[in-house]
PDB file of N, CA and C in Angstrom:
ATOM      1  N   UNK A   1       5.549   4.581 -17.924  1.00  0.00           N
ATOM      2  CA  UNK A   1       4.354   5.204 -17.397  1.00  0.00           C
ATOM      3  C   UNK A   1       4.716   5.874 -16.075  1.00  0.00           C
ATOM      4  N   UNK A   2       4.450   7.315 -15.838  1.00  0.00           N
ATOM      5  CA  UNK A   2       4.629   8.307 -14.945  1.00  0.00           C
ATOM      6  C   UNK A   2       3.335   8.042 -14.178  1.00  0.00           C
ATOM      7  N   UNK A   3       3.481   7.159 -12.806  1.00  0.00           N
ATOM      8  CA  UNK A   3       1.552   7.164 -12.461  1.00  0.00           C
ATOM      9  C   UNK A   3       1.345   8.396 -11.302  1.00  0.00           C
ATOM     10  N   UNK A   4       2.569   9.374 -11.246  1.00  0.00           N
ATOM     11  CA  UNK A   4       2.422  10.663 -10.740  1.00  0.00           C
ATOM     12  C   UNK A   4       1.996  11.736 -11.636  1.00  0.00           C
ATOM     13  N   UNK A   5       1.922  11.136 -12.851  1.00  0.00           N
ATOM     14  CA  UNK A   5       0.947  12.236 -14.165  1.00  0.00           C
ATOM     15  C   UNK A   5      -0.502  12.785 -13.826  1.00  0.00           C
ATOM     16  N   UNK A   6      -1.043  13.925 -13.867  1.00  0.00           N
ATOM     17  CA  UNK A   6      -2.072  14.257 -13.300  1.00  0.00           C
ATOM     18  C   UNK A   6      -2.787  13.813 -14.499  1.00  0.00           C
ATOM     19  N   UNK A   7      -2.453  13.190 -15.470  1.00  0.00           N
ATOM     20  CA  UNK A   7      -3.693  12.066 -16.020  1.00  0.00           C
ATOM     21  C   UNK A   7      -4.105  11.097 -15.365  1.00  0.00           C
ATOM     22  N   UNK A   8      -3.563  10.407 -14.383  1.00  0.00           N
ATOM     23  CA  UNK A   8      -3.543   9.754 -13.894  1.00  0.00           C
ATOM     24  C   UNK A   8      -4.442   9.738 -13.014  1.00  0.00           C
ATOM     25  N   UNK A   9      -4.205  11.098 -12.106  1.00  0.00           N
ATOM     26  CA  UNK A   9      -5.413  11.397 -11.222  1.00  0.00           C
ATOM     27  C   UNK A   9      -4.803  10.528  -9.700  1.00  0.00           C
ATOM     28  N   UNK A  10      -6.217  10.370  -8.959  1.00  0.00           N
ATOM     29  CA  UNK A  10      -5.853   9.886  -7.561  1.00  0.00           C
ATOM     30  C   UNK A  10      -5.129   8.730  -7.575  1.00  0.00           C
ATOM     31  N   UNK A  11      -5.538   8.027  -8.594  1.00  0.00           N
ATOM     32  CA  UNK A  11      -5.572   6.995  -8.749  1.00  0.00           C
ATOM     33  C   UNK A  11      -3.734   6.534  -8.851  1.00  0.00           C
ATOM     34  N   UNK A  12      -2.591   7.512  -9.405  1.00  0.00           N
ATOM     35  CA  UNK A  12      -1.608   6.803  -9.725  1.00  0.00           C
ATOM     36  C   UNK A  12      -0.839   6.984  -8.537  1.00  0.00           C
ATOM     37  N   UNK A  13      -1.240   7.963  -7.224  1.00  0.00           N
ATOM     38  CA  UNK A  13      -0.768   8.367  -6.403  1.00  0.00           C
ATOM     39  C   UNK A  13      -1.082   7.109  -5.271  1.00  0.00           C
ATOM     40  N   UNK A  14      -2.549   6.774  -5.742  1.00  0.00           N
ATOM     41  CA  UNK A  14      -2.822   5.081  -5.150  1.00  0.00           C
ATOM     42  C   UNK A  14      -1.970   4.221  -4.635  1.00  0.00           C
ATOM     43  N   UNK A  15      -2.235   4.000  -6.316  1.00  0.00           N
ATOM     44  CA  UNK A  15      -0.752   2.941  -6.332  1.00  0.00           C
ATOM     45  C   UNK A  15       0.524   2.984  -5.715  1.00  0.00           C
ATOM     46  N   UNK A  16       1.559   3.945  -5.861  1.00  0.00           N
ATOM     47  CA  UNK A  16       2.534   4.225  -5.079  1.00  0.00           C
ATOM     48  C   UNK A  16       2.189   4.017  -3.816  1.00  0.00           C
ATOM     49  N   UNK A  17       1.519   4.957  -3.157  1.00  0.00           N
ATOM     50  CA  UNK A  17       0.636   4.688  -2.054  1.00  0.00           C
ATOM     51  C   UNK A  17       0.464   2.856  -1.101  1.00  0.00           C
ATOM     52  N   UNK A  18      -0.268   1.972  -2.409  1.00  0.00           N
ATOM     53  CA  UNK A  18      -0.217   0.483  -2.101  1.00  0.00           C
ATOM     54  C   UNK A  18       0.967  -0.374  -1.997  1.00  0.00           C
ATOM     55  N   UNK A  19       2.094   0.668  -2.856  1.00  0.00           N
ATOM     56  CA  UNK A  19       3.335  -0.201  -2.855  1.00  0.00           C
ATOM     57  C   UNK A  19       4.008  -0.227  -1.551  1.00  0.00           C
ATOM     58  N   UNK A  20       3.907   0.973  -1.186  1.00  0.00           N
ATOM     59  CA  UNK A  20       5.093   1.424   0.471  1.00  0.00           C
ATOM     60  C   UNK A  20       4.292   0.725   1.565  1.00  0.00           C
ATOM     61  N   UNK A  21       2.813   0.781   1.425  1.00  0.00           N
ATOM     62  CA  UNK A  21       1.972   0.025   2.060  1.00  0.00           C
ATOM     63  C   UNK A  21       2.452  -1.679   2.336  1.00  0.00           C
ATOM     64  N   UNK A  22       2.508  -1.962   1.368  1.00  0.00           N
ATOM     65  CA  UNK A  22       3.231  -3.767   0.877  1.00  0.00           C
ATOM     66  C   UNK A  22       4.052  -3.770   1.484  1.00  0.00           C
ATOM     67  N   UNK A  23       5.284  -2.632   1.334  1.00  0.00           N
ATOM     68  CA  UNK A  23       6.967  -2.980   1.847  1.00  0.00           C
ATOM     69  C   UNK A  23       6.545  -2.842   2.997  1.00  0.00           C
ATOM     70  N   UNK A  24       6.088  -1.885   3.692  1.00  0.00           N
ATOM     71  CA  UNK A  24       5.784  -2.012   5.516  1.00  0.00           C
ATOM     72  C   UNK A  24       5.305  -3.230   5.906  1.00  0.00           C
ATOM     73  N   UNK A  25       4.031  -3.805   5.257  1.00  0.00           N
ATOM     74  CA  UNK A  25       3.523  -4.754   5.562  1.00  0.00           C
ATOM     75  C   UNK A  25       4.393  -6.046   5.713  1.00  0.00           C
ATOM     76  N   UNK A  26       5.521  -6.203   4.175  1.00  0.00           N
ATOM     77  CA  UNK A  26       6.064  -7.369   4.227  1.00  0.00           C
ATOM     78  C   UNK A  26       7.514  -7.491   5.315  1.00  0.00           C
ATOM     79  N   UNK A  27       7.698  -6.136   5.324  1.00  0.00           N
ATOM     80  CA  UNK A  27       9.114  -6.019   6.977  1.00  0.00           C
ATOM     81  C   UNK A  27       7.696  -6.520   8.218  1.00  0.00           C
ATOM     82  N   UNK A  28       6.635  -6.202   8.443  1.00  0.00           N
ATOM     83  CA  UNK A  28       6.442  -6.859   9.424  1.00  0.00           C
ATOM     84  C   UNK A  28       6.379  -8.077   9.776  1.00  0.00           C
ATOM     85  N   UNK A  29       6.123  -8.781   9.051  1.00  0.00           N
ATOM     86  CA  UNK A  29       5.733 -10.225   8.243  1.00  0.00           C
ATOM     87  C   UNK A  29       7.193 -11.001   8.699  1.00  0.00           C
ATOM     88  N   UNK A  30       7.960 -10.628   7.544  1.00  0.00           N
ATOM     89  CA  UNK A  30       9.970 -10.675   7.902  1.00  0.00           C
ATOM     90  C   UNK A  30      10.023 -10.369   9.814  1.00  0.00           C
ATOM     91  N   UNK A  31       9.703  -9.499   9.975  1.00  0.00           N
ATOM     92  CA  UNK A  31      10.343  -9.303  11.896  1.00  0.00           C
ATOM     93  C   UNK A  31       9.526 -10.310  12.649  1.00  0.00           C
ATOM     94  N   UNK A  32       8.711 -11.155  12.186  1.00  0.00           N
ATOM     95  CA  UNK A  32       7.925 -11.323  12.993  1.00  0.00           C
ATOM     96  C   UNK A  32       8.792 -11.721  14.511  1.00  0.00           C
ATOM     97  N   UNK A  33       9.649 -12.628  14.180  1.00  0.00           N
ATOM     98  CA  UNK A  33      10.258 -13.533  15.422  1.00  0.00           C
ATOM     99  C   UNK A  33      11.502 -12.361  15.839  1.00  0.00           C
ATOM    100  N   UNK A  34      11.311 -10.886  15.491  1.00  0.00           N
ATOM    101  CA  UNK A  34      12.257 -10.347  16.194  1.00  0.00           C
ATOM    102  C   UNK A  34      12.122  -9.606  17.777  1.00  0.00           C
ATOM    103  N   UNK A  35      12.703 -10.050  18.239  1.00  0.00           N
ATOM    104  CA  UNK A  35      12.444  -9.281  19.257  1.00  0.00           C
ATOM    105  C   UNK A  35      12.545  -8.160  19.385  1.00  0.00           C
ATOM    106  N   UNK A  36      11.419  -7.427  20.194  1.00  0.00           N
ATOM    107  CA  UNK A  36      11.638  -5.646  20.179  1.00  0.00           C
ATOM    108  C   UNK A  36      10.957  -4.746  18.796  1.00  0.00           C
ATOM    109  N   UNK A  37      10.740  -5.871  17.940  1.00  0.00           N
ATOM    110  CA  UNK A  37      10.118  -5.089  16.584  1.00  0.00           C
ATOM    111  C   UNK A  37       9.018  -4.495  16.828  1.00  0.00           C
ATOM    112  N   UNK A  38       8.704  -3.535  16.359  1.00  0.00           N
ATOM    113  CA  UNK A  38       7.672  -2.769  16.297  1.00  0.00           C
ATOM    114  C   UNK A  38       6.616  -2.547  15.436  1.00  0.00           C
ATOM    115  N   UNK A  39       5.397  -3.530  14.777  1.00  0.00           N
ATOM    116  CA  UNK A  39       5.134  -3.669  13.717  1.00  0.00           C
ATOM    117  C   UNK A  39       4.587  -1.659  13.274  1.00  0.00           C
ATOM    118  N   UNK A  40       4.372  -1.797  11.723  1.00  0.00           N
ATOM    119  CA  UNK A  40       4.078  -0.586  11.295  1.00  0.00           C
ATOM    120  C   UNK A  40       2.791  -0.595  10.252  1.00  0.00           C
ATOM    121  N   UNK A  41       2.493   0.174   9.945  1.00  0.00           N
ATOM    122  CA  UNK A  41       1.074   0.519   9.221  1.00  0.00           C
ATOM    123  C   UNK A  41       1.242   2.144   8.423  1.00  0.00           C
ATOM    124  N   UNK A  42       0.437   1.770   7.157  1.00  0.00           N
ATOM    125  CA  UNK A  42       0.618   3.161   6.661  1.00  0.00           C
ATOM    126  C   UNK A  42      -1.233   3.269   6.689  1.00  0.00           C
ATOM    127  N   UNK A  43      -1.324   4.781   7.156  1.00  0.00           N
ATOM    128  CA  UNK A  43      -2.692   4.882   7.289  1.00  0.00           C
ATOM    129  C   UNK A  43      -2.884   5.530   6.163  1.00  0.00           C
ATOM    130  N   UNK A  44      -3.823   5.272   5.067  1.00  0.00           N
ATOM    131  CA  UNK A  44      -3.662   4.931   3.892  1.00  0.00           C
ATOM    132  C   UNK A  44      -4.805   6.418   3.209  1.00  0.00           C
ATOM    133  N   UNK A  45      -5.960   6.730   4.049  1.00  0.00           N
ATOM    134  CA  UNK A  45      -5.923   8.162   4.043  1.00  0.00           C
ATOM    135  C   UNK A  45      -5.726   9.232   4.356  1.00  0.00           C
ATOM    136  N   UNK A  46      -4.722   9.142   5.634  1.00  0.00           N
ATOM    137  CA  UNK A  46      -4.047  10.078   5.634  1.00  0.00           C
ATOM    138  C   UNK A  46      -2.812  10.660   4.884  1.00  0.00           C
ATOM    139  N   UNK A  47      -2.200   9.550   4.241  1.00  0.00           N
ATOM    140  CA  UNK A  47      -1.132   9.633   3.526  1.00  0.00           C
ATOM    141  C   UNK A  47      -2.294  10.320   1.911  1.00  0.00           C
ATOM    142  N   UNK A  48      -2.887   9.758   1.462  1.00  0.00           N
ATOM    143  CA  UNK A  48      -3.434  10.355   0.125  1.00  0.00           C
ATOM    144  C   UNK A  48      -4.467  11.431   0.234  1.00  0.00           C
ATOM    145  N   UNK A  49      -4.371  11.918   1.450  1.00  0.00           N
ATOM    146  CA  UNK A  49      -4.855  13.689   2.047  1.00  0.00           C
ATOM    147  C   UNK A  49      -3.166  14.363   1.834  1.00  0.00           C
ATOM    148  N   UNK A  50      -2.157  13.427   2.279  1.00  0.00           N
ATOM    149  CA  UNK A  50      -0.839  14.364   2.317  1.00  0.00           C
ATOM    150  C   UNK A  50      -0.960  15.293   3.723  1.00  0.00           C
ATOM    151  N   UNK A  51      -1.276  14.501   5.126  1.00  0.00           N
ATOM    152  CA  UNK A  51      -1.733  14.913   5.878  1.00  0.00           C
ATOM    153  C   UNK A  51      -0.265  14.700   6.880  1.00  0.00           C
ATOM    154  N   UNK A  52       0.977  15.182   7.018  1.00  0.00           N
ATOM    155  CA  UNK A  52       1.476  14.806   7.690  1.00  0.00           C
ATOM    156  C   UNK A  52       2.217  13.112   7.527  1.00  0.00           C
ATOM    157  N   UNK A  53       2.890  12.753   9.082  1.00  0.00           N
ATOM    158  CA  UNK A  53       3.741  11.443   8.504  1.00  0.00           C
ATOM    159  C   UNK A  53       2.255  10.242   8.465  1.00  0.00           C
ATOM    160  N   UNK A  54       2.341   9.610   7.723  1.00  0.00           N
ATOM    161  CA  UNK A  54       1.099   8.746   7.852  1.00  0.00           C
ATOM    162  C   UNK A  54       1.424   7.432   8.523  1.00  0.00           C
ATOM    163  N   UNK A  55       2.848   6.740   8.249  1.00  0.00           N
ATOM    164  CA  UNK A  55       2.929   5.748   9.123  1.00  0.00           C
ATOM    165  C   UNK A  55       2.837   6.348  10.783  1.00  0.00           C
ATOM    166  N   UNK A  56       2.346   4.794  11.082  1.00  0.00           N
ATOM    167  CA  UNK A  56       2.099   4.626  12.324  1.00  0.00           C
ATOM    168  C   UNK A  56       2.634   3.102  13.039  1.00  0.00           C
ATOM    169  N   UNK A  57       2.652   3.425  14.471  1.00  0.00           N
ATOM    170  CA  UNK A  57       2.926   2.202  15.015  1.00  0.00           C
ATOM    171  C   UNK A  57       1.408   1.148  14.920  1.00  0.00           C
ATOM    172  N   UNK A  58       1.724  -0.370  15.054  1.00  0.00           N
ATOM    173  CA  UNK A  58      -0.083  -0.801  14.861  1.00  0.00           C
ATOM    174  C   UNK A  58       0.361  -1.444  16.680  1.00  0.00           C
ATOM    175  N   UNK A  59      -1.092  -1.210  17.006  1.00  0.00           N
ATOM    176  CA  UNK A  59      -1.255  -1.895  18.519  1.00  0.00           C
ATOM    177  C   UNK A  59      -1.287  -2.823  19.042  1.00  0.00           C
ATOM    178  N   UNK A  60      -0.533  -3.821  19.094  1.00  0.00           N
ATOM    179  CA  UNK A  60      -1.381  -5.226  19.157  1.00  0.00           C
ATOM    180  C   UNK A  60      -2.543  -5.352  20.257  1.00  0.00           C
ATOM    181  N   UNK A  61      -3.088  -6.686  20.049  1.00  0.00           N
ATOM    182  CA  UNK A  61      -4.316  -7.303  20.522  1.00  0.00           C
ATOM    183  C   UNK A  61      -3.516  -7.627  21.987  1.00  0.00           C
ATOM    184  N   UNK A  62      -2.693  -8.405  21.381  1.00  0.00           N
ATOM    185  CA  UNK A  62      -1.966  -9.122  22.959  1.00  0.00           C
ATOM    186  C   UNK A  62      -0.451  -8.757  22.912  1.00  0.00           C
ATOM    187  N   UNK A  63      -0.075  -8.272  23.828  1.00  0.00           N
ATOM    188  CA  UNK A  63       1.515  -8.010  24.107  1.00  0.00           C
ATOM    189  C   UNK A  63       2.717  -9.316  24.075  1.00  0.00           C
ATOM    190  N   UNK A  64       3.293  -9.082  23.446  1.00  0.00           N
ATOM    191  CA  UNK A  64       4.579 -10.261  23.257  1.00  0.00           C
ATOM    192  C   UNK A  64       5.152 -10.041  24.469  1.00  0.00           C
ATOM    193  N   UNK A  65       5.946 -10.981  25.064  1.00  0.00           N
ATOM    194  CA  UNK A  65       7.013 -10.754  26.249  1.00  0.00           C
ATOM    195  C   UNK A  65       8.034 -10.341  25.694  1.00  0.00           C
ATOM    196  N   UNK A  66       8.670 -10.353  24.260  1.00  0.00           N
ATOM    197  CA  UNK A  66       9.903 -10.157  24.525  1.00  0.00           C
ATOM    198  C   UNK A  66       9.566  -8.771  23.067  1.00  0.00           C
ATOM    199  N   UNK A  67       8.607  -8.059  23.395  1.00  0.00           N
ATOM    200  CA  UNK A  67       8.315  -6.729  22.724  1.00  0.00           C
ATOM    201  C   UNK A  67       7.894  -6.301  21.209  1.00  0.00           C
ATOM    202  N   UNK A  68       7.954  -7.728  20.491  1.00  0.00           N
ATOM    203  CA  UNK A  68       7.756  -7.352  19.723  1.00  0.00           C
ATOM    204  C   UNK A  68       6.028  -7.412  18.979  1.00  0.00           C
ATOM    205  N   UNK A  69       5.684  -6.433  18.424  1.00  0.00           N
ATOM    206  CA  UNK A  69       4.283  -6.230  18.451  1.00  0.00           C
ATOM    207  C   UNK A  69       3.775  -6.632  16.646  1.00  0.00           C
ATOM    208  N   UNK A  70       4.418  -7.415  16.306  1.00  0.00           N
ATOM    209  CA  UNK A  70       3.553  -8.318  14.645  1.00  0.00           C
ATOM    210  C   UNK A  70       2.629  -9.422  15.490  1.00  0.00           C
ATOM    211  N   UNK A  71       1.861  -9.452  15.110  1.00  0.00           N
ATOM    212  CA  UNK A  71       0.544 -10.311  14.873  1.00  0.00           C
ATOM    213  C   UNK A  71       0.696 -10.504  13.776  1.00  0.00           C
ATOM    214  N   UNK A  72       0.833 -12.060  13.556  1.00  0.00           N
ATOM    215  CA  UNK A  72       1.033 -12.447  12.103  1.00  0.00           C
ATOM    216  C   UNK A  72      -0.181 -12.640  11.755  1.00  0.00           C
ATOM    217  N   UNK A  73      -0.944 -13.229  12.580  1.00  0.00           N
ATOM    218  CA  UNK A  73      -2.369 -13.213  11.361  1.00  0.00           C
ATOM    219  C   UNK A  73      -2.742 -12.073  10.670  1.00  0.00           C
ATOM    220  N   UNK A  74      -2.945 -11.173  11.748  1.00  0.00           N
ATOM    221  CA  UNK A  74      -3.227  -9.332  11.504  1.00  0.00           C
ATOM    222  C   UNK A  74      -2.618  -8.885  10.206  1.00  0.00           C
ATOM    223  N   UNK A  75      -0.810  -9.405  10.053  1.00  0.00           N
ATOM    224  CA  UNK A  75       0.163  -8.420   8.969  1.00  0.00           C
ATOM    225  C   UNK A  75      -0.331  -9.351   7.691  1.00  0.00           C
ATOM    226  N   UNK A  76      -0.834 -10.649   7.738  1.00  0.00           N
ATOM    227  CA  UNK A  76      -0.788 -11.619   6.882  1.00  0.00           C
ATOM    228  C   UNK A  76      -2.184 -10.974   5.539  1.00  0.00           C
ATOM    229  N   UNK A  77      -3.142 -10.703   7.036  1.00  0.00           N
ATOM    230  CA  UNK A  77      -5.029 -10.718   6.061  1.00  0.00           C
ATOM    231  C   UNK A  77      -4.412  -9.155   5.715  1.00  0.00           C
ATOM    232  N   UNK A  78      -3.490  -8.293   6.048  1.00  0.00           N
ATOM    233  CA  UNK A  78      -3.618  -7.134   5.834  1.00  0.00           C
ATOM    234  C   UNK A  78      -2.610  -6.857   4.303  1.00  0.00           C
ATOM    235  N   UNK A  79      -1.881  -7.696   4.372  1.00  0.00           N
ATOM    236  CA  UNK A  79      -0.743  -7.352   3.117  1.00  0.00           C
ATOM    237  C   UNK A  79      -2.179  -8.271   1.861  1.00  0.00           C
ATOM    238  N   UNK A  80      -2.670  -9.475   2.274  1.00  0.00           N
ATOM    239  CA  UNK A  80      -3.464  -9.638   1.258  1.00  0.00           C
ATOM    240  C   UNK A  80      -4.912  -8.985   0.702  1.00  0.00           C
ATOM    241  N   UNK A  81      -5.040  -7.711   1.915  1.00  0.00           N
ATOM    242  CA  UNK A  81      -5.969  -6.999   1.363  1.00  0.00           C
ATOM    243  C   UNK A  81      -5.453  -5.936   0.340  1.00  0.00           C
ATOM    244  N   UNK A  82      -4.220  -5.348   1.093  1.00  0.00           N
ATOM    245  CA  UNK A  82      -4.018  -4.395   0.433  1.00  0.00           C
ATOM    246  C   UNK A  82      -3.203  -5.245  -1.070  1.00  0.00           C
ATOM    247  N   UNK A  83      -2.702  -6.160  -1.253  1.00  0.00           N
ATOM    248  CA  UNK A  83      -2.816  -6.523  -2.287  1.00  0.00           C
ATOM    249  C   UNK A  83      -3.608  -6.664  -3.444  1.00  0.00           C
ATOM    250  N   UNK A  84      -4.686  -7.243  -2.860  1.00  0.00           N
ATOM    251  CA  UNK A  84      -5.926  -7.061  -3.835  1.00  0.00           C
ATOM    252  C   UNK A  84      -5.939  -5.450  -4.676  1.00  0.00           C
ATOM    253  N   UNK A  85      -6.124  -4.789  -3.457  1.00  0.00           N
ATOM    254  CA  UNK A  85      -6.227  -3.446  -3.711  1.00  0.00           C
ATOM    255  C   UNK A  85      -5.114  -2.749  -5.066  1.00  0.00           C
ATOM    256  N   UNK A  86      -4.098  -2.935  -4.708  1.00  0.00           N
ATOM    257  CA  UNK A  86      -3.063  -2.743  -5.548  1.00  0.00           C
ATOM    258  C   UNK A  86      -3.199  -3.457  -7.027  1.00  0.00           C
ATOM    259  N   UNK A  87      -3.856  -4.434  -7.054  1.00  0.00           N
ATOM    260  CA  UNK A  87      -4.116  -5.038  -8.303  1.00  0.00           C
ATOM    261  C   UNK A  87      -5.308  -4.069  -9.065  1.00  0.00           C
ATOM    262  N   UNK A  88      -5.865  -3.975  -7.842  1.00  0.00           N
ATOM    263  CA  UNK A  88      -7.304  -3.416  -8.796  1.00  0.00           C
ATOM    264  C   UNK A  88      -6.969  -2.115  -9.230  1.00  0.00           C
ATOM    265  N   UNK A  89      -6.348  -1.208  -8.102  1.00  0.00           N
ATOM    266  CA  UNK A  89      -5.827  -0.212  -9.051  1.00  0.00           C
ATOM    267  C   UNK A  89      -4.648  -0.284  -9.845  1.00  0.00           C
ATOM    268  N   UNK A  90      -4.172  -0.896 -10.156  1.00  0.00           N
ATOM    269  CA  UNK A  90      -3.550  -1.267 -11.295  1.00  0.00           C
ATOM    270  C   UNK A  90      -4.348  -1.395 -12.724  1.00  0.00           C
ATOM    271  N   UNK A  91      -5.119  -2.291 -12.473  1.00  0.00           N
ATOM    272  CA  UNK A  91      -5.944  -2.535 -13.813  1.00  0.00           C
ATOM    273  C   UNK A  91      -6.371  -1.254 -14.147  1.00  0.00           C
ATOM    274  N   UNK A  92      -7.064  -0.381 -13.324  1.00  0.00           N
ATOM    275  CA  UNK A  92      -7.582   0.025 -13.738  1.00  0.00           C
ATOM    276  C   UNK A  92      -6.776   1.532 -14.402  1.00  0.00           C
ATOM    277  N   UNK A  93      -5.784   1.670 -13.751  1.00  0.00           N
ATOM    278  CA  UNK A  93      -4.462   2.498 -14.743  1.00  0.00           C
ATOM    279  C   UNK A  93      -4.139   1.652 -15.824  1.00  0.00           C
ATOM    280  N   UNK A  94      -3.964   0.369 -15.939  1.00  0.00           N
ATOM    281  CA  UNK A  94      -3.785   0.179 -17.152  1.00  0.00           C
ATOM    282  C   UNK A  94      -5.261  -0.005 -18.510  1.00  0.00           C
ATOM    283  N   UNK A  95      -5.859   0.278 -17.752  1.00  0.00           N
ATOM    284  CA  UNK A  95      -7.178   0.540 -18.563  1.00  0.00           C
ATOM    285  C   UNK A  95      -7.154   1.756 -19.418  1.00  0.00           C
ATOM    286  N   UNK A  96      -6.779   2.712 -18.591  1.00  0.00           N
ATOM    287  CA  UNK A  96      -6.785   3.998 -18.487  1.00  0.00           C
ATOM    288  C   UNK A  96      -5.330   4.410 -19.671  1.00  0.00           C
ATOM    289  N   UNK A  97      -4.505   3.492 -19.359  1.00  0.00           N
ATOM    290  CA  UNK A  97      -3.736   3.771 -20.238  1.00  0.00           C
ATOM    291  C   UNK A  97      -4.191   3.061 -21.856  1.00  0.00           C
ATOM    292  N   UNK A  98      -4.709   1.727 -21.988  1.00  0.00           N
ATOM    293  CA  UNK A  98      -5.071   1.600 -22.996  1.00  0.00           C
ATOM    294  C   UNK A  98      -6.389   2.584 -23.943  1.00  0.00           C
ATOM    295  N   UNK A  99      -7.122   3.156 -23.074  1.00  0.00           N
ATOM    296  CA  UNK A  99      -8.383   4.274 -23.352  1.00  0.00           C
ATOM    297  C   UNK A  99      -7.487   4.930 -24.631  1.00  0.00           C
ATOM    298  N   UNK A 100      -6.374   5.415 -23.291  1.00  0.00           N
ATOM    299  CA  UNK A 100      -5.606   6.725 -24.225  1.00  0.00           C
ATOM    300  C   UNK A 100      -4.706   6.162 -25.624  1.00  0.00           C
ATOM    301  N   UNK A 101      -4.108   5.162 -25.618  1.00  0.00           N
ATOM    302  CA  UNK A 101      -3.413   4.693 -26.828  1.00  0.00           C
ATOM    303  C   UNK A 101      -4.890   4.531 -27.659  1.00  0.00           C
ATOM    304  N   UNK A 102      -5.959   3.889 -27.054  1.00  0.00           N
ATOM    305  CA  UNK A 102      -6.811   3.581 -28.339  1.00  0.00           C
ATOM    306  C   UNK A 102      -6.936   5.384 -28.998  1.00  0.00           C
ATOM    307  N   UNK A 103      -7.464   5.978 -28.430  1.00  0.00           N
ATOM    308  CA  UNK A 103      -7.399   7.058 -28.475  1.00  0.00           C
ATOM    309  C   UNK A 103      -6.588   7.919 -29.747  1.00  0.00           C
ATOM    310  N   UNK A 104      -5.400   7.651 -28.916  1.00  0.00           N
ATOM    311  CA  UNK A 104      -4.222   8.221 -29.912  1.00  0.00           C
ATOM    312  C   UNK A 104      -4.521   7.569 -31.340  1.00  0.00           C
ATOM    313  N   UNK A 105      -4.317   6.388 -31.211  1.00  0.00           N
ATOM    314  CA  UNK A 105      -4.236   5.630 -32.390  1.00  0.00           C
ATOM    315  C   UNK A 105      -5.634   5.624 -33.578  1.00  0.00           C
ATOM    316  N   UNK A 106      -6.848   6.277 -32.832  1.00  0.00           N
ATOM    317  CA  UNK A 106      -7.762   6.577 -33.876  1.00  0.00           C
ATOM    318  C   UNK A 106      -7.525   7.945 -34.489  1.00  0.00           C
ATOM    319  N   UNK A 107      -6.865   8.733 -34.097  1.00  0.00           N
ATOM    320  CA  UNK A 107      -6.503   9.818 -34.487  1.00  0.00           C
ATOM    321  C   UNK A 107      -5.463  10.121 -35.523  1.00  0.00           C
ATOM    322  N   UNK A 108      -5.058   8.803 -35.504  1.00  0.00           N
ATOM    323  CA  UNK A 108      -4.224   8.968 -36.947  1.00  0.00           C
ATOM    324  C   UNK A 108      -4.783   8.919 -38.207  1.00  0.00           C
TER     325      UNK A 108
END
């Protein structure tokens, strides 16, 4: 399954979209105890406008002394939102893909 197929629609560009989202999320998660890390964020409509670079640095609440800016609670509720997210559009491409096999398959 190509979910860059314009059958697909917004929706498969989503997904990709939720995945790079995840990997940023889970390197912040991983750095937490690094020093100097810089946590990151993909701003999630600007990237599916195709608006330029969409990651961004995220701000923290409170400054680390030794620079590095993960808030683990912050990277934690955020990889499990956008998880959710990623599931749901998932299903619902694979919905989308079963539509079309049913589809096909009455046509025989």
């Amino acid at each position: 399954m190509n979910v860059t197929d314009p059958l697909f629609g917004i929706h498969g560009q989503a997904l990709e979209l939720r995945s790079q989202r995840l990997a940023l999320l889970a390197s912040n998660i991983a750095n937490a105890a690094t020093p100097g890390f810089k946590a990151r964020d993909l701003d999630f409509r600007k990237a599916l406008d195709g608006i330029g670079d969409a990651t961004r640095y995220r701000v923290p609440v409170q400054s680390s002394l030794d620079g590095n800016t993960v808030e683990l609670a912050t990277e934690q509720a955020q990889f499990a939102e956008n998880a959710v997210q990623y599931r749901t559009t998932l299903a619902f491409l694979n919905g989308r893909v079963g539509t079309i096999m049913a589809a096909l398959k009455g046509g025989e």
